[in-house]
PDB file of N, CA and C in Angstrom:
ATOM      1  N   UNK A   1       0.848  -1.170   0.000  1.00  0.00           N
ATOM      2  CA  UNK A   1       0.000   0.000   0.000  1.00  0.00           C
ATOM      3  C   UNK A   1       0.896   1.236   0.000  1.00  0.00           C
ATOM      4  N   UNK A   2       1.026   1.713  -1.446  1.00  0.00           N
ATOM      5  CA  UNK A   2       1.382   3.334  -1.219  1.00  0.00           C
ATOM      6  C   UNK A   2       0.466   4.352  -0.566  1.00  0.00           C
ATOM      7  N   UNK A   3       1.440   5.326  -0.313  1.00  0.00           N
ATOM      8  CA  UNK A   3       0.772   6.652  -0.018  1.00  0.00           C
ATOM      9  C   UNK A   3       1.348   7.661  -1.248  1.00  0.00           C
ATOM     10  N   UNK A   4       0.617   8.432  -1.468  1.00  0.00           N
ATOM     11  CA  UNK A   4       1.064   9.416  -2.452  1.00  0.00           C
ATOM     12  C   UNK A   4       1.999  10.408  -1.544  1.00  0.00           C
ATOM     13  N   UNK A   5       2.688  10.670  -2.184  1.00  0.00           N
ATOM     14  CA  UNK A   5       3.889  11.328  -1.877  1.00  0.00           C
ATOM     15  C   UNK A   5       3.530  12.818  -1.622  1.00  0.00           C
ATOM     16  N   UNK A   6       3.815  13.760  -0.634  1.00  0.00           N
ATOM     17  CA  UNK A   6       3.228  15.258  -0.570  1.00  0.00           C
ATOM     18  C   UNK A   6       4.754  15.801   0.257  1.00  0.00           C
ATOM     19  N   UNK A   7       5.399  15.267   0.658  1.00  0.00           N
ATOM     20  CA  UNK A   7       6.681  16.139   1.661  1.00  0.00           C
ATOM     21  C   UNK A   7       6.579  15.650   3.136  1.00  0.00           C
ATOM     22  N   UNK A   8       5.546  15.095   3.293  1.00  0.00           N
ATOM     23  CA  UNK A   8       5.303  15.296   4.936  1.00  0.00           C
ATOM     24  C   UNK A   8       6.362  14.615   5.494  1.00  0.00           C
ATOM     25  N   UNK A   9       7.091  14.585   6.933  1.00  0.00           N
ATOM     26  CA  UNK A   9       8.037  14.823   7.192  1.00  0.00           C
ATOM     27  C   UNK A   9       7.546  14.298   8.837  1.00  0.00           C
ATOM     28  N   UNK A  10       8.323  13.363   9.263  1.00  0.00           N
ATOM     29  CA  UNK A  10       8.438  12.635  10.496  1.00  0.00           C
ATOM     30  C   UNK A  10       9.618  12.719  11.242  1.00  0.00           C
ATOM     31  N   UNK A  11       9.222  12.811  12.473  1.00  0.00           N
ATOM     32  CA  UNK A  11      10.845  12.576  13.500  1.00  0.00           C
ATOM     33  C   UNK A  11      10.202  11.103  14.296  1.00  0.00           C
ATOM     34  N   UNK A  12      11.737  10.294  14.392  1.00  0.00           N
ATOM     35  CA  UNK A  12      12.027   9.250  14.653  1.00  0.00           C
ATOM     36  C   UNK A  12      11.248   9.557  16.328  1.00  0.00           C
ATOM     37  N   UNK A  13      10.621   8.520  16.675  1.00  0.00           N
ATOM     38  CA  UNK A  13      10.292   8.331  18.329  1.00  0.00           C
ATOM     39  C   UNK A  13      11.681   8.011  19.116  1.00  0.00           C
ATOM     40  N   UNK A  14      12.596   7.210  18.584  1.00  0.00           N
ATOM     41  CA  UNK A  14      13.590   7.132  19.589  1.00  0.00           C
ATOM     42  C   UNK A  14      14.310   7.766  19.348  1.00  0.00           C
ATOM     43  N   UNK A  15      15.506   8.401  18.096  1.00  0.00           N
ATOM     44  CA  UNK A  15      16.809   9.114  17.824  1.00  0.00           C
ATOM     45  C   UNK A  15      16.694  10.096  17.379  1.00  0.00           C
ATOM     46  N   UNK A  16      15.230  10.758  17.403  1.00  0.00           N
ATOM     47  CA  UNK A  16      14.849  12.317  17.103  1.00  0.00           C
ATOM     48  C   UNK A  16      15.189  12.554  15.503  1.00  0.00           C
ATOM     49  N   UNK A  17      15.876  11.709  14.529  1.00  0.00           N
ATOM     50  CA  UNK A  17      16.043  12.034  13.522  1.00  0.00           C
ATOM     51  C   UNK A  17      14.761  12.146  12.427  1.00  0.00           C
ATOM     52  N   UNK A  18      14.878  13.117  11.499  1.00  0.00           N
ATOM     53  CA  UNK A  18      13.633  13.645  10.947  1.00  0.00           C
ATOM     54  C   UNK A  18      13.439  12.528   9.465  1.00  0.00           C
ATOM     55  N   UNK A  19      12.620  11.994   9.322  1.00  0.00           N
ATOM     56  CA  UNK A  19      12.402  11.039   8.198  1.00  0.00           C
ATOM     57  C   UNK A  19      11.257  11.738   7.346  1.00  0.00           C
ATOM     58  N   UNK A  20      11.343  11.097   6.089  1.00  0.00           N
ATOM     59  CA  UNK A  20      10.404  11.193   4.996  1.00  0.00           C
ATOM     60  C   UNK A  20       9.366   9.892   4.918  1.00  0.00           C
ATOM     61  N   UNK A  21       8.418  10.380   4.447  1.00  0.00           N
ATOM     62  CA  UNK A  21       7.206   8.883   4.621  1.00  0.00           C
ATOM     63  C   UNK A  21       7.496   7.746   4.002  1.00  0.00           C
ATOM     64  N   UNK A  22       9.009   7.601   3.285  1.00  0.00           N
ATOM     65  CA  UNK A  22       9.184   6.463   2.687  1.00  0.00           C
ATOM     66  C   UNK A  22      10.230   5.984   3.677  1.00  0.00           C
ATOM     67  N   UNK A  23      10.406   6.626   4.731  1.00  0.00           N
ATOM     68  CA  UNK A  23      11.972   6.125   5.782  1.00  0.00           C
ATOM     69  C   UNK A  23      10.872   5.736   7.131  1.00  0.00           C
ATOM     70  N   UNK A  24       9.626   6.054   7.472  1.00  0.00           N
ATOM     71  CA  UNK A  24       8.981   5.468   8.354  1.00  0.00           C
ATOM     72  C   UNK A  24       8.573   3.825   8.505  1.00  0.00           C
ATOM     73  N   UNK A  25       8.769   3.522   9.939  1.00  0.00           N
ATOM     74  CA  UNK A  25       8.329   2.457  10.451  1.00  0.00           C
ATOM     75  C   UNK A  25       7.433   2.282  11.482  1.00  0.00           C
ATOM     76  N   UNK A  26       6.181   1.227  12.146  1.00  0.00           N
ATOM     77  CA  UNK A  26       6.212   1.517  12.722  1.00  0.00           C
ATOM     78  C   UNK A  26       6.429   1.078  14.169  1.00  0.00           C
ATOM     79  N   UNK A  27       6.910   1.528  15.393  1.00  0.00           N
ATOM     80  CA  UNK A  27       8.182   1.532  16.443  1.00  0.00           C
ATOM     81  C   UNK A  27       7.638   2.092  17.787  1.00  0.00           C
ATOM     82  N   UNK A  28       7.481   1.330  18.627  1.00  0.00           N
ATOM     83  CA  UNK A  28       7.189   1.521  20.194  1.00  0.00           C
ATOM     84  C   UNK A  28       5.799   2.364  20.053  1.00  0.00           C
ATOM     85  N   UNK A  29       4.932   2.077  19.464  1.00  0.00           N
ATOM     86  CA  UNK A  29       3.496   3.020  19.528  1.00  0.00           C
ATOM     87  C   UNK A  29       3.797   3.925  18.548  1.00  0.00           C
ATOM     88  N   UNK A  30       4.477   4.437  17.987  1.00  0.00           N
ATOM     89  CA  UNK A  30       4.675   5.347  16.928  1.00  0.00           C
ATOM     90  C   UNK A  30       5.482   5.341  15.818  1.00  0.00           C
ATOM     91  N   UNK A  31       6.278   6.469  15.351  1.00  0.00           N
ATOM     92  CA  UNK A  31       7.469   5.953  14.131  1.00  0.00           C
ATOM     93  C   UNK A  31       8.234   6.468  13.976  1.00  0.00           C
ATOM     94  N   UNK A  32       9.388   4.936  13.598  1.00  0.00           N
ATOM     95  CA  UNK A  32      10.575   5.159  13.853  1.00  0.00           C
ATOM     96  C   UNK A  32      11.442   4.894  12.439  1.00  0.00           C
ATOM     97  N   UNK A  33      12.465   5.279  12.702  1.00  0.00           N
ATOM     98  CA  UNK A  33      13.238   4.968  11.679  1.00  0.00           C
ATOM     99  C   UNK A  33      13.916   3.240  11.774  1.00  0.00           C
ATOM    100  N   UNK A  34      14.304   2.806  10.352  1.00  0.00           N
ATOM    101  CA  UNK A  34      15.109   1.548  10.010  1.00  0.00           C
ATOM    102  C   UNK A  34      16.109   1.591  11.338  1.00  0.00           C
ATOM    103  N   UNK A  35      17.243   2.465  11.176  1.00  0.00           N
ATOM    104  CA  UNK A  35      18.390   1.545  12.450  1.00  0.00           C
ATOM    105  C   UNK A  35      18.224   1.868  13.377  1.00  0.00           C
ATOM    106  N   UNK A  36      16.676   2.882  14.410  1.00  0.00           N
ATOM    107  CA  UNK A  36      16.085   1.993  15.434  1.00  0.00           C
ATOM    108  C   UNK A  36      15.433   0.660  15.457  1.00  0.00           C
ATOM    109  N   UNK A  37      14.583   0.371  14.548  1.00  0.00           N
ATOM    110  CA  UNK A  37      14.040  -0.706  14.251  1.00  0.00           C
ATOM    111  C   UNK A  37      15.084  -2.126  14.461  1.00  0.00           C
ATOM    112  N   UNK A  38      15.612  -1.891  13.665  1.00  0.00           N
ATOM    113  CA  UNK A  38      17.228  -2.461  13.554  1.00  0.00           C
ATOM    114  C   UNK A  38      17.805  -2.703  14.616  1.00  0.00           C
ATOM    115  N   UNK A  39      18.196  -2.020  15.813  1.00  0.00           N
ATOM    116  CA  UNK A  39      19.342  -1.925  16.705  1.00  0.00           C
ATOM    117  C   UNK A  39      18.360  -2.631  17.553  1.00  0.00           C
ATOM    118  N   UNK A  40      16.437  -2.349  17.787  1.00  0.00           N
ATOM    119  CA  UNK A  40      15.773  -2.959  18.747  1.00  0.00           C
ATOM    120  C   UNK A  40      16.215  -4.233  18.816  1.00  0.00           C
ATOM    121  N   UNK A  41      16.093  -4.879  17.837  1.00  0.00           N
ATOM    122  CA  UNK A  41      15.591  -6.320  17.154  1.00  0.00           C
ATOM    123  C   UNK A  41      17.210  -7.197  16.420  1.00  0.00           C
ATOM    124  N   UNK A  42      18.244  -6.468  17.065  1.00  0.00           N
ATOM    125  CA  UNK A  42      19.646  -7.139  17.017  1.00  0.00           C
ATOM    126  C   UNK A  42      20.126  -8.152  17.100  1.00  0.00           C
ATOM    127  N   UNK A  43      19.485  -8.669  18.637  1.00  0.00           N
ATOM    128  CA  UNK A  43      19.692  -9.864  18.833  1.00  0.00           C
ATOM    129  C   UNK A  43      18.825 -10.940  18.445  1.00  0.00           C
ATOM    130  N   UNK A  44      17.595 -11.045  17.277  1.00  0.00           N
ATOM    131  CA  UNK A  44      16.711 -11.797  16.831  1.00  0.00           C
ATOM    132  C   UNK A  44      18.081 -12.366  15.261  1.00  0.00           C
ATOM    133  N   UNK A  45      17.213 -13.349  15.097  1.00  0.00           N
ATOM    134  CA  UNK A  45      17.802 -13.446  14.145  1.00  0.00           C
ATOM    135  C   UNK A  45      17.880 -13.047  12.493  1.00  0.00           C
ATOM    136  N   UNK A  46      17.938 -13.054  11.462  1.00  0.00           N
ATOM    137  CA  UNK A  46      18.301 -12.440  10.360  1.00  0.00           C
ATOM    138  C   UNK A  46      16.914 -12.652   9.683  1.00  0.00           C
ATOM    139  N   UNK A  47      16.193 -13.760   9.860  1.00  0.00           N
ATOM    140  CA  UNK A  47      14.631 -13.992   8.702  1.00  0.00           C
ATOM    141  C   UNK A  47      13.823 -13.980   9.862  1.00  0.00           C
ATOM    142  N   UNK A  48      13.881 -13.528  10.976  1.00  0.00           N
ATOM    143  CA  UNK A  48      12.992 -12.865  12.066  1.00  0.00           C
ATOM    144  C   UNK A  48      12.981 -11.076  11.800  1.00  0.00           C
ATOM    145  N   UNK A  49      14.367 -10.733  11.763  1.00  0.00           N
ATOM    146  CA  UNK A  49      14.251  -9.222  11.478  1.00  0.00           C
ATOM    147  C   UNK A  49      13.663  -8.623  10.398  1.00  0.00           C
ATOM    148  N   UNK A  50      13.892  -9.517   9.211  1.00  0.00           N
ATOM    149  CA  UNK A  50      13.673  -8.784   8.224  1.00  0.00           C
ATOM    150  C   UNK A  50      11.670  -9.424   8.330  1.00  0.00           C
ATOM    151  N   UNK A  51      11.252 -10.203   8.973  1.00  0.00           N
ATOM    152  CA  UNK A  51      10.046 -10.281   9.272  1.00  0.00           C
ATOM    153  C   UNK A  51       8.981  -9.167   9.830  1.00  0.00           C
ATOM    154  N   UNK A  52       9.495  -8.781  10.683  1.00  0.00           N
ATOM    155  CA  UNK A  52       9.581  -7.289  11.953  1.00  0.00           C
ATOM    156  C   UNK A  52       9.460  -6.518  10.631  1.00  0.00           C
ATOM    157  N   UNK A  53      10.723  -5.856  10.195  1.00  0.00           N
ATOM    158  CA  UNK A  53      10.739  -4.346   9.335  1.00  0.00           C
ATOM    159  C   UNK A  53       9.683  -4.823   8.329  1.00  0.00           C
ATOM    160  N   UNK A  54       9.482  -5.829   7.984  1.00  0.00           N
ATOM    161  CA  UNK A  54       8.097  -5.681   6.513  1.00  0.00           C
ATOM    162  C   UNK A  54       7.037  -5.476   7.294  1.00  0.00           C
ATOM    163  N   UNK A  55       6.769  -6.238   8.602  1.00  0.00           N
ATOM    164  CA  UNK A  55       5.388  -5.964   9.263  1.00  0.00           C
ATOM    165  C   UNK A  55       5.246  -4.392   9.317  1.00  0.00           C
ATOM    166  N   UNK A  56       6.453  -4.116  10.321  1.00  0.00           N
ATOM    167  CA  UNK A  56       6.752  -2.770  10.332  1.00  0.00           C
ATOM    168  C   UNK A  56       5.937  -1.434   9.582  1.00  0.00           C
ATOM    169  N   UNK A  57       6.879  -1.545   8.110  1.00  0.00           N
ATOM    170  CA  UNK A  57       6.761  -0.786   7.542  1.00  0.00           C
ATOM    171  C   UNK A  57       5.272  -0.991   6.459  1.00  0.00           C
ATOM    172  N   UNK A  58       4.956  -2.259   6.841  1.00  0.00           N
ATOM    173  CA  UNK A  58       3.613  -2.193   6.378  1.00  0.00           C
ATOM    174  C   UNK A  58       2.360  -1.548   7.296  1.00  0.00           C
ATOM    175  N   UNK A  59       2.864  -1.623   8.604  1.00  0.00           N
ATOM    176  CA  UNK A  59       1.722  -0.666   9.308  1.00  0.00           C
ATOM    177  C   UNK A  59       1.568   0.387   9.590  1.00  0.00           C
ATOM    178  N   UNK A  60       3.343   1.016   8.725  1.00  0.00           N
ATOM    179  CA  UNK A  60       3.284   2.577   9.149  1.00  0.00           C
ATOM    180  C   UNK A  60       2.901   3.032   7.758  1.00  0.00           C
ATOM    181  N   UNK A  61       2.801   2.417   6.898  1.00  0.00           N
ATOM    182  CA  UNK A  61       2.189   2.794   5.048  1.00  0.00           C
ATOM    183  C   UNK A  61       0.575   2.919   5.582  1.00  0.00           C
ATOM    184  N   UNK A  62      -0.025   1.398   6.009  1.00  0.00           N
ATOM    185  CA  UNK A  62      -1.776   1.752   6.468  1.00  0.00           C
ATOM    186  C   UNK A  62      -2.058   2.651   7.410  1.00  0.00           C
ATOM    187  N   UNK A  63      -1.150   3.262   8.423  1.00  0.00           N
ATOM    188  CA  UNK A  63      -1.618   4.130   9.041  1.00  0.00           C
ATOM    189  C   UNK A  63      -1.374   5.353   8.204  1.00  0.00           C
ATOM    190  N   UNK A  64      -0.081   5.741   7.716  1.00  0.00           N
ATOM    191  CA  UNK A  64      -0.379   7.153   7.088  1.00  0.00           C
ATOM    192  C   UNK A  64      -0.997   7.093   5.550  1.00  0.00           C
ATOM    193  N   UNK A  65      -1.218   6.052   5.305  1.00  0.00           N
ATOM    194  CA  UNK A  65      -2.639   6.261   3.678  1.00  0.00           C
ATOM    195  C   UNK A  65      -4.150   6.462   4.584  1.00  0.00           C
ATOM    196  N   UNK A  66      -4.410   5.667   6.228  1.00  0.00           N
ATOM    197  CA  UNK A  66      -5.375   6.630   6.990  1.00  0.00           C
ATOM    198  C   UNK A  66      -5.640   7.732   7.339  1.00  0.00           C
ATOM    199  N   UNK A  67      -4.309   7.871   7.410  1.00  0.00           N
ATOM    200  CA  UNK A  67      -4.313   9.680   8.043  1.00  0.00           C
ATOM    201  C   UNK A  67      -3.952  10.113   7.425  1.00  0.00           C
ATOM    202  N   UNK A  68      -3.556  10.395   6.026  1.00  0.00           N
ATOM    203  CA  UNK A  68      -2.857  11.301   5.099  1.00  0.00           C
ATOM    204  C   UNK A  68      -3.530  12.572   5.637  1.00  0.00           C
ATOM    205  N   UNK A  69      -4.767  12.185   5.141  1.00  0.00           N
ATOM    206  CA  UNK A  69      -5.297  13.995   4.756  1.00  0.00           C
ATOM    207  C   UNK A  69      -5.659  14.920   6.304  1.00  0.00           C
ATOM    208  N   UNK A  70      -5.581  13.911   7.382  1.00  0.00           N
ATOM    209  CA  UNK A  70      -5.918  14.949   8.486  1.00  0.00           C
ATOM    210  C   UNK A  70      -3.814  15.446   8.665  1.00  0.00           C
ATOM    211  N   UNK A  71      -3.380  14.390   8.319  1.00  0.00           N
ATOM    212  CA  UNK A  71      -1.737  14.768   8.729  1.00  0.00           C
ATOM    213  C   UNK A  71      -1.245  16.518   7.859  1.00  0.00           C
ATOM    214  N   UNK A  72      -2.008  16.245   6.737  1.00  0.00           N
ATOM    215  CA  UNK A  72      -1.524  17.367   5.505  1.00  0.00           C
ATOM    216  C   UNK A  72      -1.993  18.732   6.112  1.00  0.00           C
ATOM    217  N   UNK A  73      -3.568  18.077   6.531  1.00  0.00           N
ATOM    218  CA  UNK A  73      -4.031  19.721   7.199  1.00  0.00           C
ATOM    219  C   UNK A  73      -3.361  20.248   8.329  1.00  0.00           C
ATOM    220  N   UNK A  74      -3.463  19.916   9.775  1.00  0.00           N
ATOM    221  CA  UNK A  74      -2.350  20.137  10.188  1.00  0.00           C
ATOM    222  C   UNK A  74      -1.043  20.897  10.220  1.00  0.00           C
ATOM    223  N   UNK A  75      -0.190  19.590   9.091  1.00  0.00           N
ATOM    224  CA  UNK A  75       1.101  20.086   8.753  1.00  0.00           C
ATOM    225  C   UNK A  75       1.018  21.460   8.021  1.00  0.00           C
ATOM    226  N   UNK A  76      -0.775  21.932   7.102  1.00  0.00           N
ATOM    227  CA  UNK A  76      -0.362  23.099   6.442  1.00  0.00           C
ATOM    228  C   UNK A  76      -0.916  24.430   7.296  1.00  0.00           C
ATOM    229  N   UNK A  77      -1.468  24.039   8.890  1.00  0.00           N
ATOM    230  CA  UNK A  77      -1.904  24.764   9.590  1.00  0.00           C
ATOM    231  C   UNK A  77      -0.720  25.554  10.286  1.00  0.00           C
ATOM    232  N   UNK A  78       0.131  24.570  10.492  1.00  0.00           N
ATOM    233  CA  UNK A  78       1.594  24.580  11.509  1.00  0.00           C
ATOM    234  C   UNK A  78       2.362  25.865  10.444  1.00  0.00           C
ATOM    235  N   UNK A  79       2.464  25.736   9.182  1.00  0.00           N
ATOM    236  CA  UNK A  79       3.121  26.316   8.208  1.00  0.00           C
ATOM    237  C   UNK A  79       2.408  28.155   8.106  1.00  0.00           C
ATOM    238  N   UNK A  80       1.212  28.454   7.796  1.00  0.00           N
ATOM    239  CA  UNK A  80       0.573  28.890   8.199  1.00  0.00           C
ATOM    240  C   UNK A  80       0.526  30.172   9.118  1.00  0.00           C
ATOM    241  N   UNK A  81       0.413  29.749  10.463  1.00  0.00           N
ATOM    242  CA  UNK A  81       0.678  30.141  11.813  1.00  0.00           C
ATOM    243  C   UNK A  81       2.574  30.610  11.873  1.00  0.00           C
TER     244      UNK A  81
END
């Protein structure tokens, strides 16, 4: 499931780093980037991890193709102001 592409712009829940909607995962209740995801899930093994990041990043695609359009308004309220 894509999302159409608009700019919107995420910070990581754990390493504060700012991601694009194609670098989101999703990570402790919210979203995170790959080498948190990654560093969580270290000691699992190699066709367990890469199990994790597809679940992952498949639930942070259905949540923001849910929320696209309340995320956009928002983000163009913040801009705005």
């Amino acid at each position: 499931m894509e999302a159409k592409s608009t700019g919107l712009t995420f910070v990581c829940c754990y390493c504060r780093n700012e991601l694009n909607e194609s670098q989101i995962f999703e990570f402790r209740f919210a979203l995170g980037c790959e080498d948190c995801v990654r560093a969580y899930y270290r000691d699992r093994s190699a066709q367990e991890l890469e199990a994790q990041l597809r679940t992952r990043k498949r639930n942070a695609l259905v949540w923001l193709a849910r929320n696209h359009k309340s995320l956009e308004k928002h983000a163009a309220k913040r801009v705005a102001s």
